[in-house]
Protein backbone atom coordinates (compact mmCIF):
# COMPACT_ATOMS: atom_id res chain seq x y z
CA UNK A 1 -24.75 0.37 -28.86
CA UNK A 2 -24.78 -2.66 -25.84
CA UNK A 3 -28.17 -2.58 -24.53
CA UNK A 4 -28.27 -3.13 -20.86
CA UNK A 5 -30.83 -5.17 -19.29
CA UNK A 6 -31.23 -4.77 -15.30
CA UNK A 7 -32.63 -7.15 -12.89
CA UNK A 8 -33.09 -4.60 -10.22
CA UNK A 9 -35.67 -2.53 -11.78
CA UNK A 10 -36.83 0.94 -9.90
CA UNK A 11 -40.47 1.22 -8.93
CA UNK A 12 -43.12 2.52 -11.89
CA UNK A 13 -44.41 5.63 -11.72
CA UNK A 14 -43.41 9.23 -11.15
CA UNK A 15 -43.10 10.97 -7.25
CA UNK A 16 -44.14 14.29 -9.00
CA UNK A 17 -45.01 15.59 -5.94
CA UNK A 18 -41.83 16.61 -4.75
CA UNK A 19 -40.71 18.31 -8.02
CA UNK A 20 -43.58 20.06 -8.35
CA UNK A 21 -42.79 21.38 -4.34
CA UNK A 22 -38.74 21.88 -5.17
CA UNK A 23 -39.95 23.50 -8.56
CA UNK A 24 -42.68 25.85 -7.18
CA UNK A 25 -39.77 26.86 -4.07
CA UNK A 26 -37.08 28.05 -7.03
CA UNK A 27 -36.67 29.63 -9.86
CA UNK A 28 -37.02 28.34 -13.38
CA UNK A 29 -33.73 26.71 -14.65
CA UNK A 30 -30.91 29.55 -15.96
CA UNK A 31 -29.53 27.28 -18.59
CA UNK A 32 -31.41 25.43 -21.42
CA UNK A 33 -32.05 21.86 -21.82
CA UNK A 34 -34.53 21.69 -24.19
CA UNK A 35 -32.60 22.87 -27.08
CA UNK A 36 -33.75 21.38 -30.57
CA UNK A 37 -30.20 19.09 -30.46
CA UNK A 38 -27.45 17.68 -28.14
CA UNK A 39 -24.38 19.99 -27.15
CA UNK A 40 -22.25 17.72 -28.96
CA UNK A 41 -23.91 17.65 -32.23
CA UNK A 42 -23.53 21.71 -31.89
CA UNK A 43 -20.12 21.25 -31.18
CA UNK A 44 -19.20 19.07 -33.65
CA UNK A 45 -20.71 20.78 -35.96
CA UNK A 46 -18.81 23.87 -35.57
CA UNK A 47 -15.58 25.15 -37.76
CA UNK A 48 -12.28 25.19 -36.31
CA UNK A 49 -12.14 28.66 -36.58
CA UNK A 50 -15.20 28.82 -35.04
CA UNK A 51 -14.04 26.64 -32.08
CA UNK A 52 -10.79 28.27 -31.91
CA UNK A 53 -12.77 31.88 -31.52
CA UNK A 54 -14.89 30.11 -29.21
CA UNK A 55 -12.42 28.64 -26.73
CA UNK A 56 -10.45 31.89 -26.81
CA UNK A 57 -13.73 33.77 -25.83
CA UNK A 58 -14.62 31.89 -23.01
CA UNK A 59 -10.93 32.34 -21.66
CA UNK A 60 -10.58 35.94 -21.76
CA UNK A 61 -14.38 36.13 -20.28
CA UNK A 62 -13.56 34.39 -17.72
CA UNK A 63 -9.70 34.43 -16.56
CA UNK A 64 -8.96 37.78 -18.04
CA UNK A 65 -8.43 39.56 -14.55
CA UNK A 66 -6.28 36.70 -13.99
CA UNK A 67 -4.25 36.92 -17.03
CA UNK A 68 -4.11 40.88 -16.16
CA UNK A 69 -2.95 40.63 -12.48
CA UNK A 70 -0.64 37.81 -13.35
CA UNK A 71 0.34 36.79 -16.58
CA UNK A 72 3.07 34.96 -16.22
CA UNK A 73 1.21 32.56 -13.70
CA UNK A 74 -1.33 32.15 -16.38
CA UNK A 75 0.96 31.25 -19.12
CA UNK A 76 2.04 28.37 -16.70
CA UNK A 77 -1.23 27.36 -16.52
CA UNK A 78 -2.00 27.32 -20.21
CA UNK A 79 1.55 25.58 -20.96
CA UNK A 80 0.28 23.25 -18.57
CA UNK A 81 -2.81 22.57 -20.14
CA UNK A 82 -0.94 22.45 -23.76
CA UNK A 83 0.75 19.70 -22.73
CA UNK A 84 -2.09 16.95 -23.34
CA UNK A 85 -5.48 16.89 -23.77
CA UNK A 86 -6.42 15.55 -20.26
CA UNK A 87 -4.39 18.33 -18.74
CA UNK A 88 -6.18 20.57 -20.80
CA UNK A 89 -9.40 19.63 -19.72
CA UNK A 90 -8.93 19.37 -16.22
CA UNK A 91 -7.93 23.25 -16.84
CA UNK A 92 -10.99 24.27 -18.34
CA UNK A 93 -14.36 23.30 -16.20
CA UNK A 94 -15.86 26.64 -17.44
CA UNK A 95 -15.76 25.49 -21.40
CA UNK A 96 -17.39 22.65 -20.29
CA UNK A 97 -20.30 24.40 -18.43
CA UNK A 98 -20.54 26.73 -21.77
CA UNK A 99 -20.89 24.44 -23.46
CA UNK A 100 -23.73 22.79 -21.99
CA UNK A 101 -26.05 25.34 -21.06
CA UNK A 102 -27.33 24.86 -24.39
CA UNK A 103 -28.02 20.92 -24.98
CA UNK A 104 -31.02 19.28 -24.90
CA UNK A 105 -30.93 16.81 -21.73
CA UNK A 106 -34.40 15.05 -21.40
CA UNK A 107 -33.91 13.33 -17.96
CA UNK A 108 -33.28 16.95 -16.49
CA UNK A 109 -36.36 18.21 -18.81
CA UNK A 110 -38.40 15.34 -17.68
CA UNK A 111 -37.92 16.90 -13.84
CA UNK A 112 -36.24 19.93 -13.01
CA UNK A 113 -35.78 18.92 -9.51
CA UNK A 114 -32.70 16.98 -10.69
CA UNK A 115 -31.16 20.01 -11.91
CA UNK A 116 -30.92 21.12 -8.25
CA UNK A 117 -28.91 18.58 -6.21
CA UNK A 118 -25.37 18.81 -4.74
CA UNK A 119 -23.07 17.92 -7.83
CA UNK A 120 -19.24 17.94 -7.67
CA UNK A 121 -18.71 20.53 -10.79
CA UNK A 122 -15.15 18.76 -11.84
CA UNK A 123 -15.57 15.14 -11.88
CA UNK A 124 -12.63 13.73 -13.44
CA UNK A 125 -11.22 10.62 -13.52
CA UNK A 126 -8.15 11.61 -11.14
CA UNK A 127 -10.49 13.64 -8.48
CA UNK A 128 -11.01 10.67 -6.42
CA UNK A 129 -8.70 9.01 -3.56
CA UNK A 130 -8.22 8.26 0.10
CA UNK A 131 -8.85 9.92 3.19
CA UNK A 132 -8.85 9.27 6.95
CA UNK A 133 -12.71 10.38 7.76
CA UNK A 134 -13.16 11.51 11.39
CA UNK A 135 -14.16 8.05 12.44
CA UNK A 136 -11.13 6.34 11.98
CA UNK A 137 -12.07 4.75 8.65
CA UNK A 138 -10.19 4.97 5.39
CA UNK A 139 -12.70 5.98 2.48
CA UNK A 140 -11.98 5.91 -0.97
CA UNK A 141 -14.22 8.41 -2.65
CA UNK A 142 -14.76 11.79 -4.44
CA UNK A 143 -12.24 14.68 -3.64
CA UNK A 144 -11.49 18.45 -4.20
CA UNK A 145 -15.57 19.71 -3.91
CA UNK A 146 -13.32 23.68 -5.42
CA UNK A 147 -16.13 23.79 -8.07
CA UNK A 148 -19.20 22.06 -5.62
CA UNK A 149 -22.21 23.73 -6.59
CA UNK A 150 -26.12 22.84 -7.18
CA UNK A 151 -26.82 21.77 -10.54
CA UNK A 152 -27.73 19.08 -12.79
CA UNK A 153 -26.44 15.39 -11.87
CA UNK A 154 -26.28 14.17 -15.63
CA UNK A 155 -23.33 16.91 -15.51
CA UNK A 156 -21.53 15.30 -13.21
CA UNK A 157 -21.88 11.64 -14.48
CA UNK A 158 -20.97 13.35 -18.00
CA UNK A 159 -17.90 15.11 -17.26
CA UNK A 160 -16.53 12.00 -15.58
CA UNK A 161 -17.29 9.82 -18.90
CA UNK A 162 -15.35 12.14 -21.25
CA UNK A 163 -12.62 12.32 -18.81
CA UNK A 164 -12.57 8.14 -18.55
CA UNK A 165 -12.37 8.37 -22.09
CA UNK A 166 -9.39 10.61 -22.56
CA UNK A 167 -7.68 8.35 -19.78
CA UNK A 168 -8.57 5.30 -21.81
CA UNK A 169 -7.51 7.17 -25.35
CA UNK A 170 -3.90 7.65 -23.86
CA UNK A 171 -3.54 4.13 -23.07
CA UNK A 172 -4.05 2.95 -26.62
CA UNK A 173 -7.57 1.48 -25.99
CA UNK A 174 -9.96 0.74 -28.87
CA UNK A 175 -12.96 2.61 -29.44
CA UNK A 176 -15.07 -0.72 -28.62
CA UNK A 177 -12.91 -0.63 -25.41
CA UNK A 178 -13.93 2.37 -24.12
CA UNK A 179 -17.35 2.43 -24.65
CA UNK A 180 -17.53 -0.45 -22.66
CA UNK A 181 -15.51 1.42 -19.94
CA UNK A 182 -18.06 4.04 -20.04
CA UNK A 183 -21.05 1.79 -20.07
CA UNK A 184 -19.94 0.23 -16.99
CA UNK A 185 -19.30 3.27 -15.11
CA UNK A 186 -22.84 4.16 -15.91
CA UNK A 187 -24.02 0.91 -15.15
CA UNK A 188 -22.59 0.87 -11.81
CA UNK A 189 -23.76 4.20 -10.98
CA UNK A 190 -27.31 3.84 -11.72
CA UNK A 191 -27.64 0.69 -10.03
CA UNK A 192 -25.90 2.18 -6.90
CA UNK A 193 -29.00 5.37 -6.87
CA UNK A 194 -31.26 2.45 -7.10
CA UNK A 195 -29.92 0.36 -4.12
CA UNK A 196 -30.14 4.15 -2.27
CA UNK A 197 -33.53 4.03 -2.98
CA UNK A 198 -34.24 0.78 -0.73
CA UNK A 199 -31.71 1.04 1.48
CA UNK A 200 -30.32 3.19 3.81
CA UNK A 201 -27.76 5.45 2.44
CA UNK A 202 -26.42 8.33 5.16
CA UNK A 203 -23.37 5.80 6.47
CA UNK A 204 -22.08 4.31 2.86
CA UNK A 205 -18.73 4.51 2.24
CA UNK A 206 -15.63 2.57 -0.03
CA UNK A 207 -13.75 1.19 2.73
CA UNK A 208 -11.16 -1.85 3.11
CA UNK A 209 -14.13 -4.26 3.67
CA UNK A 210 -16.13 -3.65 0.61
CA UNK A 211 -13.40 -3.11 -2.23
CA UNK A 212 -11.26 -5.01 -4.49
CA UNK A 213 -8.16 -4.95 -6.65
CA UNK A 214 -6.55 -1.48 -7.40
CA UNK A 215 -8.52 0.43 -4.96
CA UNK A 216 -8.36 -1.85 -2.25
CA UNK A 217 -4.70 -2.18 -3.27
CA UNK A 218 -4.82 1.88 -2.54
CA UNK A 219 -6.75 1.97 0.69
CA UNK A 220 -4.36 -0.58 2.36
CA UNK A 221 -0.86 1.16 0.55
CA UNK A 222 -2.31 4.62 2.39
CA UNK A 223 -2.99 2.24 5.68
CA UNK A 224 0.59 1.68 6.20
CA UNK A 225 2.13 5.56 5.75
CA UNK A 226 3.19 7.01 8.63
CA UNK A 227 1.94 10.26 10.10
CA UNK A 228 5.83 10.87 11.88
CA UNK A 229 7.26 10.03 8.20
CA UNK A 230 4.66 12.35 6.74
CA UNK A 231 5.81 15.29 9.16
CA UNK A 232 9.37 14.47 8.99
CA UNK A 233 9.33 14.94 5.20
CA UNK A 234 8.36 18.91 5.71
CA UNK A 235 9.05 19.84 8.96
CA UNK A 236 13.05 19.53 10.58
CA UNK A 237 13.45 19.58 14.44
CA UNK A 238 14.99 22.51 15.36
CA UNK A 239 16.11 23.37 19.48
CA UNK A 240 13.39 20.19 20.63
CA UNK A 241 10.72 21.41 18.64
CA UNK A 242 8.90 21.24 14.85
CA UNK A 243 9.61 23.87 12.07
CA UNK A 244 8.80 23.80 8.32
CA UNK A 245 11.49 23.57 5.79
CA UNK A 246 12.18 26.45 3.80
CA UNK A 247 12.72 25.94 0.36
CA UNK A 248 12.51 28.06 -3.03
CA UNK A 249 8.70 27.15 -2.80
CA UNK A 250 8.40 27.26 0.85
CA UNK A 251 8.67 30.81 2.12
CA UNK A 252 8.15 32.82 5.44
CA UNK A 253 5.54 35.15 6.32
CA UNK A 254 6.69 38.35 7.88
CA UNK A 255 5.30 39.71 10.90
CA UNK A 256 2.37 41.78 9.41
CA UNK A 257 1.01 38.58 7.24
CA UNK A 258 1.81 36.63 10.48
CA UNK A 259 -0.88 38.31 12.17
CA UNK A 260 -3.58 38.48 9.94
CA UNK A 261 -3.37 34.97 9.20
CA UNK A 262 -3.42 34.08 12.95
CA UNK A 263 -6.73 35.68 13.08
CA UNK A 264 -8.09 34.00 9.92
CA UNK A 265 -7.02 30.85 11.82
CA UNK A 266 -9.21 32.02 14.81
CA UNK A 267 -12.15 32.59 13.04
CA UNK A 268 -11.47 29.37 10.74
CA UNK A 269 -11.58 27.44 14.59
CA UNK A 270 -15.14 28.74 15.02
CA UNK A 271 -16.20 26.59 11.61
CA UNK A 272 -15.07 23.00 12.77
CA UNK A 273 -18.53 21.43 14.32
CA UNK A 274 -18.28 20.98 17.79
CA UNK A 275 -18.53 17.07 17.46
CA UNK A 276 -15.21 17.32 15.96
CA UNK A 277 -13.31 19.27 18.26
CA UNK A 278 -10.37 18.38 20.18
CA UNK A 279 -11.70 18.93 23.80
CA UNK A 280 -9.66 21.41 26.13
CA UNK A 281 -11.03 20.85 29.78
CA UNK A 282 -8.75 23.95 30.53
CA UNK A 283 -10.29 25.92 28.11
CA UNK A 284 -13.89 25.43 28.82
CA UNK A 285 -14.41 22.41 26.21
CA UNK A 286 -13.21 25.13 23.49
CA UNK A 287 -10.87 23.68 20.53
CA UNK A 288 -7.59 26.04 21.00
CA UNK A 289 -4.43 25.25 18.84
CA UNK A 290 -1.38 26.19 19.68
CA UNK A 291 0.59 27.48 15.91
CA UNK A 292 4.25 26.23 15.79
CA UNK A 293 5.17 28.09 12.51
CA UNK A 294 3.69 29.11 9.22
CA UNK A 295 4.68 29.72 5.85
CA UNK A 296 3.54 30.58 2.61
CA UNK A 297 3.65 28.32 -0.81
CA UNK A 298 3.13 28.79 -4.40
CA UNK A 299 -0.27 26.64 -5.21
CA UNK A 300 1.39 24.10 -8.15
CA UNK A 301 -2.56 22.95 -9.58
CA UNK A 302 -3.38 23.65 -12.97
CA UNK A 303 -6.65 25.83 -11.61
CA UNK A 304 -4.90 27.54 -9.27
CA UNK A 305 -2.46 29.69 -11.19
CA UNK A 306 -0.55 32.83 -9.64
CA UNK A 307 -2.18 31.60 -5.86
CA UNK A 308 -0.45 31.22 -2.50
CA UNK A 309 -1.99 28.94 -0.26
CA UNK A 310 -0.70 29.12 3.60
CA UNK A 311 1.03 26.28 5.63
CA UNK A 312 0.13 26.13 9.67
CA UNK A 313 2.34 23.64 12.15
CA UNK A 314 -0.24 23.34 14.82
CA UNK A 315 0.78 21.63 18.47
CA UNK A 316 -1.22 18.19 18.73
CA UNK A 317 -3.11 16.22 21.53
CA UNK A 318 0.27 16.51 23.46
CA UNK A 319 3.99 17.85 23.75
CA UNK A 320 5.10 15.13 21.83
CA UNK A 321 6.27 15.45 18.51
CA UNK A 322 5.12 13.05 16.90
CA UNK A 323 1.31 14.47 16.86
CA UNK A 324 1.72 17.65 15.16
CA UNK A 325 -0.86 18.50 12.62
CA UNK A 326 -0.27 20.83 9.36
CA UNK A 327 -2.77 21.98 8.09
CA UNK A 328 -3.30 24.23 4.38
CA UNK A 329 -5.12 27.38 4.33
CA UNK A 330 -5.81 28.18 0.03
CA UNK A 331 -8.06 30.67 -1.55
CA UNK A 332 -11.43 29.19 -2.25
CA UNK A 333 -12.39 29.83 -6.19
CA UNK A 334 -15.49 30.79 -7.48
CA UNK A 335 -17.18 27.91 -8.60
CA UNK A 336 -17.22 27.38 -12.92
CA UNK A 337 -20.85 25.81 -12.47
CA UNK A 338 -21.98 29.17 -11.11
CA UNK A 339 -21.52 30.83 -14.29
CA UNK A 340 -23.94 28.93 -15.98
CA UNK A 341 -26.79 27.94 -12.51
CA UNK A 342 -28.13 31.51 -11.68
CA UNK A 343 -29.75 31.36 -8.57
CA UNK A 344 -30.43 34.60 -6.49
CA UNK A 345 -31.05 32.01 -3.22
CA UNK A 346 -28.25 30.04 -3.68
CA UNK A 347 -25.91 33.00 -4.81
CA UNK A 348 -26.66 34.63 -1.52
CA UNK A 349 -25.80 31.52 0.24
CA UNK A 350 -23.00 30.71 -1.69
CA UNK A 351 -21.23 34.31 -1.31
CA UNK A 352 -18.33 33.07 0.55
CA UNK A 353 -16.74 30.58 -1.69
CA UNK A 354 -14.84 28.56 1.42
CA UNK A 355 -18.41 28.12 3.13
CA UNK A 356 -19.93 26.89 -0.25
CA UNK A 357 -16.55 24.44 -0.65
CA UNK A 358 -16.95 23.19 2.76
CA UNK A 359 -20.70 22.55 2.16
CA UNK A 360 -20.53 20.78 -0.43
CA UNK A 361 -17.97 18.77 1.10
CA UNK A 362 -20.35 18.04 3.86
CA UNK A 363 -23.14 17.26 1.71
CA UNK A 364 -21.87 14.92 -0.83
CA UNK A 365 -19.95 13.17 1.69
CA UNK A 366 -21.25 11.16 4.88
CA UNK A 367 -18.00 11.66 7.22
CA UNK A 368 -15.95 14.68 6.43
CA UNK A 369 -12.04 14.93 7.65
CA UNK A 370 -12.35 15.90 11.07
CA UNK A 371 -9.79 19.17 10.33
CA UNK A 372 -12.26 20.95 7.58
CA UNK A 373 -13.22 24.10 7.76
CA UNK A 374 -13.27 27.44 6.50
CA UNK A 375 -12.36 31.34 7.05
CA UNK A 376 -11.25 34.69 5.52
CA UNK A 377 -8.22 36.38 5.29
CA UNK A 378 -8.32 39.97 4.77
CA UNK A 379 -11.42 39.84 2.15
CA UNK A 380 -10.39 36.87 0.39
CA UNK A 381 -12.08 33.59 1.52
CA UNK A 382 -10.62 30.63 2.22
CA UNK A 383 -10.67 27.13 3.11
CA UNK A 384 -8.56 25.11 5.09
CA UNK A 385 -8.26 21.42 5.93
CA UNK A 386 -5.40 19.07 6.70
CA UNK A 387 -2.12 17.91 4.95
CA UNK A 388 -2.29 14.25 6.02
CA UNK A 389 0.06 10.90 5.15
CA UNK A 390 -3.60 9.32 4.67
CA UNK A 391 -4.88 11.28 1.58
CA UNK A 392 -3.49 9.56 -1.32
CA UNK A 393 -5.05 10.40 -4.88
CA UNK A 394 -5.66 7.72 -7.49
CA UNK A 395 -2.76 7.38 -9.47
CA UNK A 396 -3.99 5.65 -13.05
CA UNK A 397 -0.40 5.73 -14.77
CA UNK A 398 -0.50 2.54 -12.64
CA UNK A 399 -3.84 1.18 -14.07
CA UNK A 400 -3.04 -0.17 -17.66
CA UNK A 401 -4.66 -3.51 -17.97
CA UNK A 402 -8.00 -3.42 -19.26
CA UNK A 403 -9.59 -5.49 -16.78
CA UNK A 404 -8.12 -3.38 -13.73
CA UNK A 405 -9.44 -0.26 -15.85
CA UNK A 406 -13.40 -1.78 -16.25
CA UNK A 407 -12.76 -2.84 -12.17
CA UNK A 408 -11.59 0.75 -11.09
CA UNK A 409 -14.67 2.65 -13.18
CA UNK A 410 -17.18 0.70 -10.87
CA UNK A 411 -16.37 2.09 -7.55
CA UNK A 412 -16.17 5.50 -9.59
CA UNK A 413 -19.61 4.97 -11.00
CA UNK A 414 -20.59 3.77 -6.66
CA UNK A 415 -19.04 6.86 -5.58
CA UNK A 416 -20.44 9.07 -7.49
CA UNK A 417 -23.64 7.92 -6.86
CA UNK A 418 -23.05 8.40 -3.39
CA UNK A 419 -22.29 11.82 -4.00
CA UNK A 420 -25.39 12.33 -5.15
CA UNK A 421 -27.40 10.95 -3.18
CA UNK A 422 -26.19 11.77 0.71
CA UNK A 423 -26.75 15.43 -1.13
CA UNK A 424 -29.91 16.09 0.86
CA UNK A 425 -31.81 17.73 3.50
CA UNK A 426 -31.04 14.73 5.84
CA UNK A 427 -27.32 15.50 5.67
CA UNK A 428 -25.14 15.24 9.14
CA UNK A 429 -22.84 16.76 10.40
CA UNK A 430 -23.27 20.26 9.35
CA UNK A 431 -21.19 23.49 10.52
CA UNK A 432 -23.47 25.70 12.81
CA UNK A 433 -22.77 28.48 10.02
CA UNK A 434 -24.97 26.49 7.38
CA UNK A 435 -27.20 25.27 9.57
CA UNK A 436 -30.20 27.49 8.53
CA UNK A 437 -29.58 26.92 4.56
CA UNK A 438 -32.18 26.72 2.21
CA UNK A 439 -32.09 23.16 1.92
CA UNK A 440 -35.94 23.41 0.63
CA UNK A 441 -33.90 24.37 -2.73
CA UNK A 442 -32.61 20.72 -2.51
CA UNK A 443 -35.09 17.59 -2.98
CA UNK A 444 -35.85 15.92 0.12
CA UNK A 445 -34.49 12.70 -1.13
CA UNK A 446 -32.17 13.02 -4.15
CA UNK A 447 -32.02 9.27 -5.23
CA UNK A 448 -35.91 9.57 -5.86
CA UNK A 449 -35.30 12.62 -7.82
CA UNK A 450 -32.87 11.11 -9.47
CA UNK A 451 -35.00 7.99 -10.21
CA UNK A 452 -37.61 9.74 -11.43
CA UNK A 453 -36.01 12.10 -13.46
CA UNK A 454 -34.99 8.37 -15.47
CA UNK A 455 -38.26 7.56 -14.93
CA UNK A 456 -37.45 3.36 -16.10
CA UNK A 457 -35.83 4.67 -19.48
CA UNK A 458 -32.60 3.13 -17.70
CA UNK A 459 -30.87 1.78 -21.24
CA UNK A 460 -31.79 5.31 -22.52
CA UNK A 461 -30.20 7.19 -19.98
CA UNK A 462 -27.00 5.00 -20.43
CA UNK A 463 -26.69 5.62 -23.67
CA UNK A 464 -27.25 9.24 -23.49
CA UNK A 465 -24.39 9.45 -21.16
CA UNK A 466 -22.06 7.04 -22.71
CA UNK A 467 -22.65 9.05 -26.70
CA UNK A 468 -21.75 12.00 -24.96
CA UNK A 469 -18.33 10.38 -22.83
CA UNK A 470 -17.35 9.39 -26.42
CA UNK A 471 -18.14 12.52 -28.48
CA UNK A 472 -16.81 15.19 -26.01
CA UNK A 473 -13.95 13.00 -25.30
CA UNK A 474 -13.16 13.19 -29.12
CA UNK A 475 -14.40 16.78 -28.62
CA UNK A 476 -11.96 17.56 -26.03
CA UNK A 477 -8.54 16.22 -27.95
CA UNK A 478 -9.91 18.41 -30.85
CA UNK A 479 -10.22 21.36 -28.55
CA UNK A 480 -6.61 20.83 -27.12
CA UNK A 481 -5.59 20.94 -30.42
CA UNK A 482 -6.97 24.30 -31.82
CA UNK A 483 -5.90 25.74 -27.88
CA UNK A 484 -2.31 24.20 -28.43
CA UNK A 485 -1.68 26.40 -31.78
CA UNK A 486 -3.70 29.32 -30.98
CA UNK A 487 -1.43 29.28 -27.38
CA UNK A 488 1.95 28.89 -28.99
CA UNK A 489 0.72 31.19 -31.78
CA UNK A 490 0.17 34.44 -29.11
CA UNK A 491 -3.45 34.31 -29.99
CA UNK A 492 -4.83 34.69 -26.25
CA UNK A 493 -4.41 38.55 -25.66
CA UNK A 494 -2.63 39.73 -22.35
CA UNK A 495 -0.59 36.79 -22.43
């Protein structure tokens, strides 16, 4: 494989001292990486039938309540997931996870501090985009923290390698091609945690004035939408005011619902920081929103089968019109890495799974949207955060030349990194709710933990993650495979 020689070179030497105080403040690691081989020899080593059984297993371990409460939802799901092998992986984040708590993973060996940071938990090539931060400033970076948990980075760097490597499969690039797509996503993102570690990181961000080509190409195409445009193409003006259009997907609430979500909505007001809020002088500084209408929708993502998430039309800075804000209220899943990291401290923390979505959010991103926050309705927890003209995903069925593909993978590799490493005790912004978190769980400075956990084997560490991009890439269209026949076969029970 490409060696890669760096000219920015971390400092020698280990900072044990703050693994050895993370380590001695948490329990020993619930999942093994010091297994006698890699995951993906395992893997590959395994039968078809033996894969098939496998895959199968870890569905029904895992979704079978689902299935049961709603199968036709699921089979939607799974014929969504049968349709290509991306798809297919973007629907199952808890294979992934079982199949890496076996695998032997030296960096996280080396220090077991870097097994407890702030990762993303489904870090695939199309969770990133654009959003309007509560600043003002566009951002391109990391989205949808559903599966944010505490775990190992190398999981996050790997699960966005195989997923480059599907993307670059489907596009008819050679093998030689995307390995070098890989390497450079790795490249970028280590030399990003070592710029963290001599500079100061809490305010980076992917903005207009730092990017280039496609994603600068995105930032300013999200620039121009309009927020009236944006309202007008789900809301109709009916007798001078706002209301949502109904459609087959969009429904209404009756009165009962009605109610109960207005009070989740209440108690979801109480979880927006006070440096966000909309000040009320009549109201004693309090944020108070006036809701317009609300209805319910069917959730249309592949992980979200059988759910109804919850449109509000709230009343903006004035009468006008043309500030109205909607805003989504969706049932917050339990996180797939949380199968796997067994943590009685975090656990407790993490009970309510829209608190543990919106911290994450908050910790593995410097400016949050100004609208996040979280709540319960009845006993199911949610989250809730804004429908906006300015959130624009990263669309790659318009990235096809190789050189836009290899430009694109190195603000992925920068974001990520960033992800990583604002993931700390130093983090701003935080809801009053989370303010007394164990954050002595977390290293005090993650880009040192991360660093260290390398410890200068930087060409090693690249190569560990780029073999395993291209192996559980090749993996993962094997996988859709044996799921496609054992699916259309009636091999998944309940279904």
């Amino acid at each position: 494989m490409h060696q890669i020689q760096y000219t920015i070179r971390h400092e020698t030497g280990r900072s044990s001292s703050e693994a050895n105080r993370v380590s001695s403040e948490t329990n020993s690691l619930s999942y093994d990486v010091n297994a006698r081989e890699k995951a993906i020899y395992r893997l590959q080593a395994q039968s078809d039938q033996q894969r098939t059984q496998f895959i199968i297993d870890t569905f029904l371990k895992f979704f079978q309540a689902g299935i049961h409460e709603n199968p036709t939802a699921f089979r939607g799901r799974f014929r969504k997931m049968a349709s290509s092998p991306f798809r297919f992986y973007r629907g199952s984040a808890t294979l992934f996870y079982q199949d890496l708590k076996t695998d032997h993973d030296q960096f996280i060996a080396r220090n077991n501090a870097a097994g407890q940071v702030f990762i993303h938990g489904d870090l695939h090539a199309e969770n990133f985009g654009t959003y309007l931060d509560n600043h003002g400033i566009l951002n391109f970076d990391v989205n949808d923290f559903d599966e944010g948990y505490v775990g190992p980075f190398t999981w996050d760097l790997k699960r966005l390698l195989a997923s480059l490597n599907l993307v670059c499969y489907e596009k008819g690039f050679s093998d030689k091609e995307i390995e070098h797509t890989l390497i450079v996503c790795a490249e970028e993102y280590l030399k990003q945690v070592y710029d963290f570690c001599r500079h100061e990181k809490e305010h980076f961000a992917l903005t207009l004035q730092n990017t280039t080509g496609k994603i600068k190409k995105l930032l300013n195409e999200t620039r121009i939408k309009c927020h009236v445009t944006h309202l007008d193409s789900m809301t109709s003006i009916e007798n001078y005011d706002r209301k949502f259009i109904r459609s087959k997907e969009v429904k209404d609430v009756d009165a009962s619902l009605r109610d109960d979500l207005i009070r989740a909505f209440k108690k979801y007001l109480e979880t927006v920081p006070q440096s966000k809020k909309i000040a009320d002088k009549s109201d004693n500084n309090q944020l108070t929103c006036k809701v317009k209408d609300i209805v319910a929708r069917a959730s249309p993502g592949i992980g979200s089968a059988g759910k109804t998430s919850y449109s509000f039309l709230i009343e903006g800075r004035s009468e006008t019109l043309e500030n109205d804000v909607i805003l989504y209220m969706k049932p917050a899943q339990k996180s797939a890495v949380s199968y796997v990291v067994r943590n009685p401290t975090i656990e407790e923390y993490f009970k309510h799974d829209g608190l543990r979505t919106v911290l994450c959010s908050y910790a593995m991103q410097a400016s949050t949207p100004k609208w996040l926050g979280y709540t319960t309705l009845g006993t199911v927890p949610c989250l809730v955060d804004e429908v906006t003209a300015h959130s624009e995903d990263l669309n790659w069925s318009e990235i096809n030349e190789f050189k836009d593909v290899v430009d694109v993978v190195q603000y992925l590799g920068r974001a990520t990194a960033k992800i990583h490493c604002v993931a700390d005790s130093d983090c701003v912004n935080r809801p009053k709710d989370v303010s007394n978190l164990p954050f002595s769980i977390i290293p005090l400075h993650t880009e040192k933990t991360i660093r260290d956990a390398i410890a200068g084997h930087d060409d090693d560490f690249i190569q560990d993650m780029v073999e395993f991009g291209m192996i559980y890439g090749e993996q993962v269209r094997r996988d859709h495979h044996l799921f496609f026949e054992a699916f259309r076969n009636n091999r998944i029970p309940g279904l």
